[in-house]
PDB file of N, CA and C in Angstrom:
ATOM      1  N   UNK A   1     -11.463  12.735  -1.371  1.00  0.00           N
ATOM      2  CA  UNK A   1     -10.338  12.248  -2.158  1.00  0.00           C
ATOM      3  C   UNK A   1     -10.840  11.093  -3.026  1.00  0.00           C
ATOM      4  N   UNK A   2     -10.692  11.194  -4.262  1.00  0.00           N
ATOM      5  CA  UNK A   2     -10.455  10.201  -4.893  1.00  0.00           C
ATOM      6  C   UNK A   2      -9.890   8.544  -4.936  1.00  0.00           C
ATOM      7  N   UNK A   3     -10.525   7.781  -5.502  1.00  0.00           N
ATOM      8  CA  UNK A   3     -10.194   6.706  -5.582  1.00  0.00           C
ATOM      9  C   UNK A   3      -8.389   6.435  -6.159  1.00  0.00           C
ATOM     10  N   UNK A   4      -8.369   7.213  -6.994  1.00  0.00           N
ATOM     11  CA  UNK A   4      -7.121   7.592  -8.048  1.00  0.00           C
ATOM     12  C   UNK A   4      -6.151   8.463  -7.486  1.00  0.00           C
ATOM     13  N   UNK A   5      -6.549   9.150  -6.713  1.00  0.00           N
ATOM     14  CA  UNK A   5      -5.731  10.395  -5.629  1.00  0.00           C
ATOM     15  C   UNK A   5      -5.152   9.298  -4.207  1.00  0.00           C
ATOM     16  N   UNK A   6      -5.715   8.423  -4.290  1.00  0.00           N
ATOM     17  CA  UNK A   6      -5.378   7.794  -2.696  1.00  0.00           C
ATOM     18  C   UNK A   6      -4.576   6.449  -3.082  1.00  0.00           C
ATOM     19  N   UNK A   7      -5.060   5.812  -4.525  1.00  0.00           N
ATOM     20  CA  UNK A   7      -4.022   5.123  -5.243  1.00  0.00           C
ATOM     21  C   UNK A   7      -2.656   5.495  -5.408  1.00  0.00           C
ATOM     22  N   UNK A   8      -2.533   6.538  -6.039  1.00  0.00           N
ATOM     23  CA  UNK A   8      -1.642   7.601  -5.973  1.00  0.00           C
ATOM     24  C   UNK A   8      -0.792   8.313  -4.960  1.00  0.00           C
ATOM     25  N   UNK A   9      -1.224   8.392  -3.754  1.00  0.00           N
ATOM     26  CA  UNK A   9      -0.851   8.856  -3.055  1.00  0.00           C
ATOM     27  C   UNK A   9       0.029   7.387  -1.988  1.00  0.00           C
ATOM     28  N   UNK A  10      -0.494   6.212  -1.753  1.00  0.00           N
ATOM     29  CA  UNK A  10      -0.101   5.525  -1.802  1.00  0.00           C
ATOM     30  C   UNK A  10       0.923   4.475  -2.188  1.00  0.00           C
ATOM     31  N   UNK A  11       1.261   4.801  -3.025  1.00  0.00           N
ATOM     32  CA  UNK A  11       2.124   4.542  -4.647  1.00  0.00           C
ATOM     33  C   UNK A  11       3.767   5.394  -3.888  1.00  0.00           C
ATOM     34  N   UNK A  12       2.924   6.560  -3.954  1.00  0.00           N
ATOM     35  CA  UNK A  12       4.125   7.449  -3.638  1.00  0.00           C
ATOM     36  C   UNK A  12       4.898   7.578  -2.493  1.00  0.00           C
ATOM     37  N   UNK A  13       4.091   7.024  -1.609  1.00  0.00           N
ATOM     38  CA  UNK A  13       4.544   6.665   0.014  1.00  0.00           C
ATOM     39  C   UNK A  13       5.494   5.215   0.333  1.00  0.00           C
ATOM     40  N   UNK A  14       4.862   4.286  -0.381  1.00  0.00           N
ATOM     41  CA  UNK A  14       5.146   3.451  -0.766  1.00  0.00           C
ATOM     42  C   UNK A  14       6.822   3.242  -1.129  1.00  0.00           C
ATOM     43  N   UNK A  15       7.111   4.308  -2.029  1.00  0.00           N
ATOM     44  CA  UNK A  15       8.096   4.111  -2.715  1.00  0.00           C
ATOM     45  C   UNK A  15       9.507   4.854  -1.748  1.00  0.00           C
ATOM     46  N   UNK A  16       8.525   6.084  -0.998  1.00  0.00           N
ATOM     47  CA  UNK A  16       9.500   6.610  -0.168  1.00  0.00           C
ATOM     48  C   UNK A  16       9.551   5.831   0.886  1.00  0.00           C
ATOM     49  N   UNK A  17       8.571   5.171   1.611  1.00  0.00           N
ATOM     50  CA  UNK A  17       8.912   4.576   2.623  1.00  0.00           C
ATOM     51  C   UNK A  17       9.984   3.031   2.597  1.00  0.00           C
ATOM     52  N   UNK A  18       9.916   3.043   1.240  1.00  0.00           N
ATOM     53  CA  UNK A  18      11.217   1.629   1.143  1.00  0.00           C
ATOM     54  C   UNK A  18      12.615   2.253   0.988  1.00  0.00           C
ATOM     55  N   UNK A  19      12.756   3.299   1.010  1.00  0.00           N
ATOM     56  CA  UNK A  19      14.112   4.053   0.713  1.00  0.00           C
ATOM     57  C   UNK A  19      14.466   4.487   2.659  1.00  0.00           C
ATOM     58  N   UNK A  20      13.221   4.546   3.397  1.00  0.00           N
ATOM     59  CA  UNK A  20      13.588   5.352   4.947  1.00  0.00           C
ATOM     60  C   UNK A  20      14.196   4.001   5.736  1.00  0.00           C
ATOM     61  N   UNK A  21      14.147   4.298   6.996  1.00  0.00           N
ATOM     62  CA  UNK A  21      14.936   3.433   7.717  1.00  0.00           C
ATOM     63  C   UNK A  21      13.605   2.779   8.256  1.00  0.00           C
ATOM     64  N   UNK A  22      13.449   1.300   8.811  1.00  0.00           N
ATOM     65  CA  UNK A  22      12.694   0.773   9.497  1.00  0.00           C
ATOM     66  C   UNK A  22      11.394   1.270  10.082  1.00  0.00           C
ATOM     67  N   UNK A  23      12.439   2.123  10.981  1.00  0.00           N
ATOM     68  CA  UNK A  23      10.975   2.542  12.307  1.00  0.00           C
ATOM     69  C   UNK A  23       9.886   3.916  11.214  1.00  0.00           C
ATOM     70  N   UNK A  24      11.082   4.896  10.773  1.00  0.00           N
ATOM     71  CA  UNK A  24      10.481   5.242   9.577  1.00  0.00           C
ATOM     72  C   UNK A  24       9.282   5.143   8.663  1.00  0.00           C
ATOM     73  N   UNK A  25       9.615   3.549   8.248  1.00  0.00           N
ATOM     74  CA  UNK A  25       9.125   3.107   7.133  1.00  0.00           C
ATOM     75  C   UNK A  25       8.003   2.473   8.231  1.00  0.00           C
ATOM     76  N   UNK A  26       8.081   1.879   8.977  1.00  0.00           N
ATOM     77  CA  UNK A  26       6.779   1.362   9.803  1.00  0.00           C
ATOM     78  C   UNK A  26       5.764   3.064  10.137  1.00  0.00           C
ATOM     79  N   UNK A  27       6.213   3.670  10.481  1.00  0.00           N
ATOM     80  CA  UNK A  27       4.704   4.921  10.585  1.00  0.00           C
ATOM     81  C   UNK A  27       4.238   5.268   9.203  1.00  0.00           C
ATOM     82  N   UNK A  28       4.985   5.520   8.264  1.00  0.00           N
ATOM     83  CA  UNK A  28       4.584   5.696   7.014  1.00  0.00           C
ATOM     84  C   UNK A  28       2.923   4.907   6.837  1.00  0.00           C
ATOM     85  N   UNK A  29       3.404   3.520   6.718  1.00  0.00           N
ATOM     86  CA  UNK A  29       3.016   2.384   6.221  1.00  0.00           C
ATOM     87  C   UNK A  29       1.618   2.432   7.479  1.00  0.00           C
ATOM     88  N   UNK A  30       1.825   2.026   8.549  1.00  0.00           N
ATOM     89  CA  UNK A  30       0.823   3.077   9.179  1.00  0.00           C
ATOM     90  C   UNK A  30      -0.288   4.118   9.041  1.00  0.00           C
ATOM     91  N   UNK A  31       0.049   5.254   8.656  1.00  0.00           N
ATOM     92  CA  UNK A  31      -0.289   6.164   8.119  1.00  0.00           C
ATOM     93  C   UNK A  31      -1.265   5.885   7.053  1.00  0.00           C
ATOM     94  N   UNK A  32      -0.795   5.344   5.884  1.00  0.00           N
ATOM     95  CA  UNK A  32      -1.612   4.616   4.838  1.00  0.00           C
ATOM     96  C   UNK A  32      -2.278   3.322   4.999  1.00  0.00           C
ATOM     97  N   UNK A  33      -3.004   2.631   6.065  1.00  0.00           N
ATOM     98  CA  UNK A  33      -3.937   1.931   6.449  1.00  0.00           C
ATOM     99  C   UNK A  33      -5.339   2.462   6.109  1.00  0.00           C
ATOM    100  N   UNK A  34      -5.725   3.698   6.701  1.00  0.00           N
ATOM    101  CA  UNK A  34      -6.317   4.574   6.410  1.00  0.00           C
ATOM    102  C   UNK A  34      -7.264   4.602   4.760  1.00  0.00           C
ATOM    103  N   UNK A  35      -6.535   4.983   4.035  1.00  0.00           N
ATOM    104  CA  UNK A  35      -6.078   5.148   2.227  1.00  0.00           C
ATOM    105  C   UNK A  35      -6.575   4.279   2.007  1.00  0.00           C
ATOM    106  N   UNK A  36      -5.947   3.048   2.206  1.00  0.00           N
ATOM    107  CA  UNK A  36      -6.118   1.585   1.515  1.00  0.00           C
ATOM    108  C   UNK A  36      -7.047   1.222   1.904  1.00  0.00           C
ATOM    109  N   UNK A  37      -7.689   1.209   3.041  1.00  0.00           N
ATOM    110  CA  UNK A  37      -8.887   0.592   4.148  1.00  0.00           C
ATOM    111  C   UNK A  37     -10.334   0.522   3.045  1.00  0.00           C
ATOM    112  N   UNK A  38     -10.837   1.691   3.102  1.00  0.00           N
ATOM    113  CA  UNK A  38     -11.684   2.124   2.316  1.00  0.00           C
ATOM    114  C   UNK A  38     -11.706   2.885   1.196  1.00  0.00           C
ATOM    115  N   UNK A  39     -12.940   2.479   0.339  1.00  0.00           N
ATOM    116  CA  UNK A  39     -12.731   2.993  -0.644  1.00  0.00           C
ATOM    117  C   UNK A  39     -13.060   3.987  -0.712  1.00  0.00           C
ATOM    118  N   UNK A  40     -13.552   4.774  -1.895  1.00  0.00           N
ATOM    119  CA  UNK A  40     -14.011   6.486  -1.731  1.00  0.00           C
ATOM    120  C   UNK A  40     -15.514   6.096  -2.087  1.00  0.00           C
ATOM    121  N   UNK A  41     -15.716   5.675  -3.099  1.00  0.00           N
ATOM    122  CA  UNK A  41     -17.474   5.069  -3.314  1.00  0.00           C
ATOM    123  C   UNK A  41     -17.084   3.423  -3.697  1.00  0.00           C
ATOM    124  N   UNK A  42     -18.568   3.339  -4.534  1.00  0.00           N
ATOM    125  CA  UNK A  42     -18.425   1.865  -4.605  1.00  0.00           C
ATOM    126  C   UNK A  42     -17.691   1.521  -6.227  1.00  0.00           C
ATOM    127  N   UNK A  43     -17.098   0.825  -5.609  1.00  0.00           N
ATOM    128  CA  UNK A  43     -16.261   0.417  -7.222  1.00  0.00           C
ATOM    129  C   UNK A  43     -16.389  -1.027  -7.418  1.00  0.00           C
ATOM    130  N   UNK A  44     -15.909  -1.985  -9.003  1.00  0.00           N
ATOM    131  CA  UNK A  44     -15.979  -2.426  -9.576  1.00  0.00           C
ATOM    132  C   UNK A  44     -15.218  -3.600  -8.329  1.00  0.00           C
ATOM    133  N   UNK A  45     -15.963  -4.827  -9.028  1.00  0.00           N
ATOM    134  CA  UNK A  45     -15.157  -6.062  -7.967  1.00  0.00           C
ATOM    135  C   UNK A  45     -13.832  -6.063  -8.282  1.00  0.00           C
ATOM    136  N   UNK A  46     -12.805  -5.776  -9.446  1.00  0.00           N
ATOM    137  CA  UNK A  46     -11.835  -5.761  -9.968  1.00  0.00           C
ATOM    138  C   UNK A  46     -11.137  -4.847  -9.087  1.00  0.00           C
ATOM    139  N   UNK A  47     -11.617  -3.707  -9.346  1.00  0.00           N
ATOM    140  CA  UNK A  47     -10.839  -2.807  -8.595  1.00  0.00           C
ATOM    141  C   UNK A  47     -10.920  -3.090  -6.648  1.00  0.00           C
ATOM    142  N   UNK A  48     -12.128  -3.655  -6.329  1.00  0.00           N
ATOM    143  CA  UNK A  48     -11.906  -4.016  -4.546  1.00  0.00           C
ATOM    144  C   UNK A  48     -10.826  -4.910  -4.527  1.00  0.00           C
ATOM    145  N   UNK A  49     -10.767  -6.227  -5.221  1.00  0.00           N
ATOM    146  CA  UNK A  49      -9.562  -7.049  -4.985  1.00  0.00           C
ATOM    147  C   UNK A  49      -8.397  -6.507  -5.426  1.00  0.00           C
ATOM    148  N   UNK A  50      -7.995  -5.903  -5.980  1.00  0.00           N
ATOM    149  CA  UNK A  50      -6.943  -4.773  -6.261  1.00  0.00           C
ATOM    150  C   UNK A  50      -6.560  -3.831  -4.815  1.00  0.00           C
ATOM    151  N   UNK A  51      -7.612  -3.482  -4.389  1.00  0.00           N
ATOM    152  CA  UNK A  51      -6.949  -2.918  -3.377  1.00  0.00           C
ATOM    153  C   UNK A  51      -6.889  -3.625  -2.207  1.00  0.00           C
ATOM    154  N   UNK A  52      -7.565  -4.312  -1.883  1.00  0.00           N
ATOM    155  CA  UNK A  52      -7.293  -5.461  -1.143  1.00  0.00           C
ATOM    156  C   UNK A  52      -6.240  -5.675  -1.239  1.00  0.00           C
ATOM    157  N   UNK A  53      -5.582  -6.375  -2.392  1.00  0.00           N
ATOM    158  CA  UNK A  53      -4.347  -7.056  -2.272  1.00  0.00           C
ATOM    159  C   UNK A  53      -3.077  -5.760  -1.757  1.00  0.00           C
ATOM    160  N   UNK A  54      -3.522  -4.751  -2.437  1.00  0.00           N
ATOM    161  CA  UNK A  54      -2.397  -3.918  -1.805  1.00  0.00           C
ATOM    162  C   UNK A  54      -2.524  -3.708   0.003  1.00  0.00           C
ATOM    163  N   UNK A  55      -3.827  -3.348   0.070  1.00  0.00           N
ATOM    164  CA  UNK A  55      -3.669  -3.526   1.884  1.00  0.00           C
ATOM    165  C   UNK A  55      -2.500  -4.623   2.134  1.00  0.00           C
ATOM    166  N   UNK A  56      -3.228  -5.979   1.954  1.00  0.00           N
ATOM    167  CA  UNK A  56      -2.572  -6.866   2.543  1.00  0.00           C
ATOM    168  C   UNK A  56      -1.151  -7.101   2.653  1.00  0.00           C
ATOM    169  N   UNK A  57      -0.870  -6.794   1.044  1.00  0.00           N
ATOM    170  CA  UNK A  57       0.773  -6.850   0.782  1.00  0.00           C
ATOM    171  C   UNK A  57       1.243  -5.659   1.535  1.00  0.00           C
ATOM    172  N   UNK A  58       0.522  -4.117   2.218  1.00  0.00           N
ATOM    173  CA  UNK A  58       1.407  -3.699   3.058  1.00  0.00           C
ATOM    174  C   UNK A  58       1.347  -3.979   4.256  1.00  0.00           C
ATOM    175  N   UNK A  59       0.197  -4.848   4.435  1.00  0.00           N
ATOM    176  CA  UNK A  59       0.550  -4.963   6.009  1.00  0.00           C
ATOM    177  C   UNK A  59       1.503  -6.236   6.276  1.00  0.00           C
ATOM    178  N   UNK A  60       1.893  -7.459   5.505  1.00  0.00           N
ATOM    179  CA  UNK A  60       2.817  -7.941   5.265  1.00  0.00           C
ATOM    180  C   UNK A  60       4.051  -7.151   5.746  1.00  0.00           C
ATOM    181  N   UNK A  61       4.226  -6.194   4.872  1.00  0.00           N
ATOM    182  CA  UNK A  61       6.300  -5.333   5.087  1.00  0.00           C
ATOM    183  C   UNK A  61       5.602  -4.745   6.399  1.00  0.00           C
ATOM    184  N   UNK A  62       4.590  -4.196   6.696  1.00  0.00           N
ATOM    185  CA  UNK A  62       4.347  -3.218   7.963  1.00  0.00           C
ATOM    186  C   UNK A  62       4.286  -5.060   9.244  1.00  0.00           C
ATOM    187  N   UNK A  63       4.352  -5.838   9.108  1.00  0.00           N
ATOM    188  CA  UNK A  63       4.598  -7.040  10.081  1.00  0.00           C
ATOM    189  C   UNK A  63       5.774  -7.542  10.047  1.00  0.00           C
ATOM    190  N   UNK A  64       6.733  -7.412   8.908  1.00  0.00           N
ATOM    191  CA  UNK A  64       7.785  -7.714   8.742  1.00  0.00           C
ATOM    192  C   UNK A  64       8.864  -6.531   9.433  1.00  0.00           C
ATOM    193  N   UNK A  65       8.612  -5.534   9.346  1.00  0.00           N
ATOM    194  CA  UNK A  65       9.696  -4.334   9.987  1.00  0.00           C
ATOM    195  C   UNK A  65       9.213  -4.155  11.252  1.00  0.00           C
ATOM    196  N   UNK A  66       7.799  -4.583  11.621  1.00  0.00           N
ATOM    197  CA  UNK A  66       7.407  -4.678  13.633  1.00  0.00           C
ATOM    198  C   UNK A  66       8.593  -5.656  13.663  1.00  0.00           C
ATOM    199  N   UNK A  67       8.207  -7.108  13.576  1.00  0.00           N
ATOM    200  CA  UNK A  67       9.033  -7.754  13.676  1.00  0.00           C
ATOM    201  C   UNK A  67      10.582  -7.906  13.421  1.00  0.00           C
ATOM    202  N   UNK A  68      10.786  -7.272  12.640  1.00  0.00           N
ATOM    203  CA  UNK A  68      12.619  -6.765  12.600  1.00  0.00           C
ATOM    204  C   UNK A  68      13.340  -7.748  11.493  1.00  0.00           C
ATOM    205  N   UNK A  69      12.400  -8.333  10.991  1.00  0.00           N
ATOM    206  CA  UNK A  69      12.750  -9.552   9.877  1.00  0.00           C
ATOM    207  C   UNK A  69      12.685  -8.833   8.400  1.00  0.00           C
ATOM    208  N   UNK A  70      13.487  -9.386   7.862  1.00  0.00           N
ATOM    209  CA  UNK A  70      13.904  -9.005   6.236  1.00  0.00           C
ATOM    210  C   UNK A  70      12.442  -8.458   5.232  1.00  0.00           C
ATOM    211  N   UNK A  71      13.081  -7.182   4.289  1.00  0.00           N
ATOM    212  CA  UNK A  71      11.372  -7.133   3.718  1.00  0.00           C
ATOM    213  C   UNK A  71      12.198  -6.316   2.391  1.00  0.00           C
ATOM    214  N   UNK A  72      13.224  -6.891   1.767  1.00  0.00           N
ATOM    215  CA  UNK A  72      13.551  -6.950   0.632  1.00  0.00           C
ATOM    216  C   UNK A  72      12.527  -7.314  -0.653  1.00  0.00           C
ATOM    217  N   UNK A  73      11.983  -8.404   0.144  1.00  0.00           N
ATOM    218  CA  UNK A  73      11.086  -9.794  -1.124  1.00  0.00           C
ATOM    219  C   UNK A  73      10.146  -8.567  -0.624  1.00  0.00           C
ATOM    220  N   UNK A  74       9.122  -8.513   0.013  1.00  0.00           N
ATOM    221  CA  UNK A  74       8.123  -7.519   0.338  1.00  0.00           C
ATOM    222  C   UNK A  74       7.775  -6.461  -0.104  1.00  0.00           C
ATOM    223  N   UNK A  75       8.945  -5.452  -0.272  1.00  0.00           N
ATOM    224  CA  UNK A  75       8.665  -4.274  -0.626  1.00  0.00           C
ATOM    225  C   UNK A  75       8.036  -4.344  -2.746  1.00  0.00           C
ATOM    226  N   UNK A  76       8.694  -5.094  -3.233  1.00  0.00           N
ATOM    227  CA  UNK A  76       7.891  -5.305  -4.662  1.00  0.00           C
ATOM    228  C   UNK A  76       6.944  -5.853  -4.883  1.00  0.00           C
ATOM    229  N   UNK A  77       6.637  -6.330  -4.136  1.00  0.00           N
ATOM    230  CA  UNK A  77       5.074  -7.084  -3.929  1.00  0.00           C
ATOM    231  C   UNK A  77       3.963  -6.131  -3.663  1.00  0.00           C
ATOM    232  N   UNK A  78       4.354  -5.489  -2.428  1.00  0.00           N
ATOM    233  CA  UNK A  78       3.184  -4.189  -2.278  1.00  0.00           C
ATOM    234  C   UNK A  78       3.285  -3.158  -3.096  1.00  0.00           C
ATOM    235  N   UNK A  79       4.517  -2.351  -3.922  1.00  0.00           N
ATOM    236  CA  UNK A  79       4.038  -1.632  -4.778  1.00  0.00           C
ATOM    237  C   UNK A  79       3.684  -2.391  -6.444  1.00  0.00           C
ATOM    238  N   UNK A  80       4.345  -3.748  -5.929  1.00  0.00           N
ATOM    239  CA  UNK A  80       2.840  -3.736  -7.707  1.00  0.00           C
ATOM    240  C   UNK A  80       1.461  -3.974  -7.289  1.00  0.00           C
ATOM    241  N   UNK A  81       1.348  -4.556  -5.985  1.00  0.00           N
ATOM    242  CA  UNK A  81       0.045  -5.164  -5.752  1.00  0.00           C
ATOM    243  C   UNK A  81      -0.683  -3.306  -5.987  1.00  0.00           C
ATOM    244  N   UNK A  82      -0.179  -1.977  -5.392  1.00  0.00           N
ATOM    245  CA  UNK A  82      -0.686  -0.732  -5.197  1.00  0.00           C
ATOM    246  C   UNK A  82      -0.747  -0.325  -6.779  1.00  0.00           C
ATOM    247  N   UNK A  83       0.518  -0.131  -7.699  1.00  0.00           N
ATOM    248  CA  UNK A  83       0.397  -0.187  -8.740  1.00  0.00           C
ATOM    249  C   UNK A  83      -0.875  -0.828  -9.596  1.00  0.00           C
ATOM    250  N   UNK A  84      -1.034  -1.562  -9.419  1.00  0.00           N
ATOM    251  CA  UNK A  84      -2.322  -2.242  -9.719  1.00  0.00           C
ATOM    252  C   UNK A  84      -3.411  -1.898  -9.868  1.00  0.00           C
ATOM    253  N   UNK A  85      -3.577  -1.484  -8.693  1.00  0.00           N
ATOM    254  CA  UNK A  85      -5.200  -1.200  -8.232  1.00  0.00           C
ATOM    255  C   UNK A  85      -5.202   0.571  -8.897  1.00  0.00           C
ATOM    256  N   UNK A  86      -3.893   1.097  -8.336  1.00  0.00           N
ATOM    257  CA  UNK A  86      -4.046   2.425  -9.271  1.00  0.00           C
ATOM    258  C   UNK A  86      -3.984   2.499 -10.814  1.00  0.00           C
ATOM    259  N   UNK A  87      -3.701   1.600 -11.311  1.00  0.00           N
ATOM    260  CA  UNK A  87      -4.556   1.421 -12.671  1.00  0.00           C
ATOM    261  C   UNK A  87      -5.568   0.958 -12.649  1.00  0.00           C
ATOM    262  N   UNK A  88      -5.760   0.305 -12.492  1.00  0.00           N
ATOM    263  CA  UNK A  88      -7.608  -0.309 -12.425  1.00  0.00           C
ATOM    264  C   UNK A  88      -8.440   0.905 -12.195  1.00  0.00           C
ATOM    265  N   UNK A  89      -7.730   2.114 -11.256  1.00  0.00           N
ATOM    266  CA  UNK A  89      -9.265   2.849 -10.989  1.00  0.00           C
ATOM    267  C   UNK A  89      -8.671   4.407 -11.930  1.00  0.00           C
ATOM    268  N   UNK A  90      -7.323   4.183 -12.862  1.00  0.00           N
ATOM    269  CA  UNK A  90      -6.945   5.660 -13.483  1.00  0.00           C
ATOM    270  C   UNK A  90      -8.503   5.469 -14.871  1.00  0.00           C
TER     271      UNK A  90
END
């Protein structure tokens, strides 16, 4: 898979998993640890801190819905931080 396919695919999970319910949205988010973790080859420093930041910003809402605390502010943070990085590598 692609760098751009897992951006992407991410993106899209992303967007469904802020629409599901909690416990839901916590395996999703889960699920895409994986994706985000590593890259596919080696890419540009631009594009690592790009995805970096999206890891982080989901594991943020994925600590915020363990914990049972609000992730309103959260959820736009991780899809631009994902948004992001999937431009950087389209």
């Amino acid at each position: 898979m692609t760098e751009t396919e897992k951006a992407e695919q991410v993106v899209a999970a992303l967007r469904s998993a802020e629409a599901s319910a909690p416990e839901a949205a916590l395996q999703t988010l889960n699920g895409l640890m994986g994706l985000v973790r590593s890259p596919s080859a080696e890419q540009p420093l631009e594009v690592e801190e790009a995805r970096a930041a999206a890891f982080m910003s989901i594991c943020e809402v994925g600590k915020a819905l363990h914990r049972k605390q609000p992730t309103e502010a959260l959820w736009p943070a991780a899809v631009s931080a994902t948004e992001r990085w999937l431009t950087l590598v389209k």
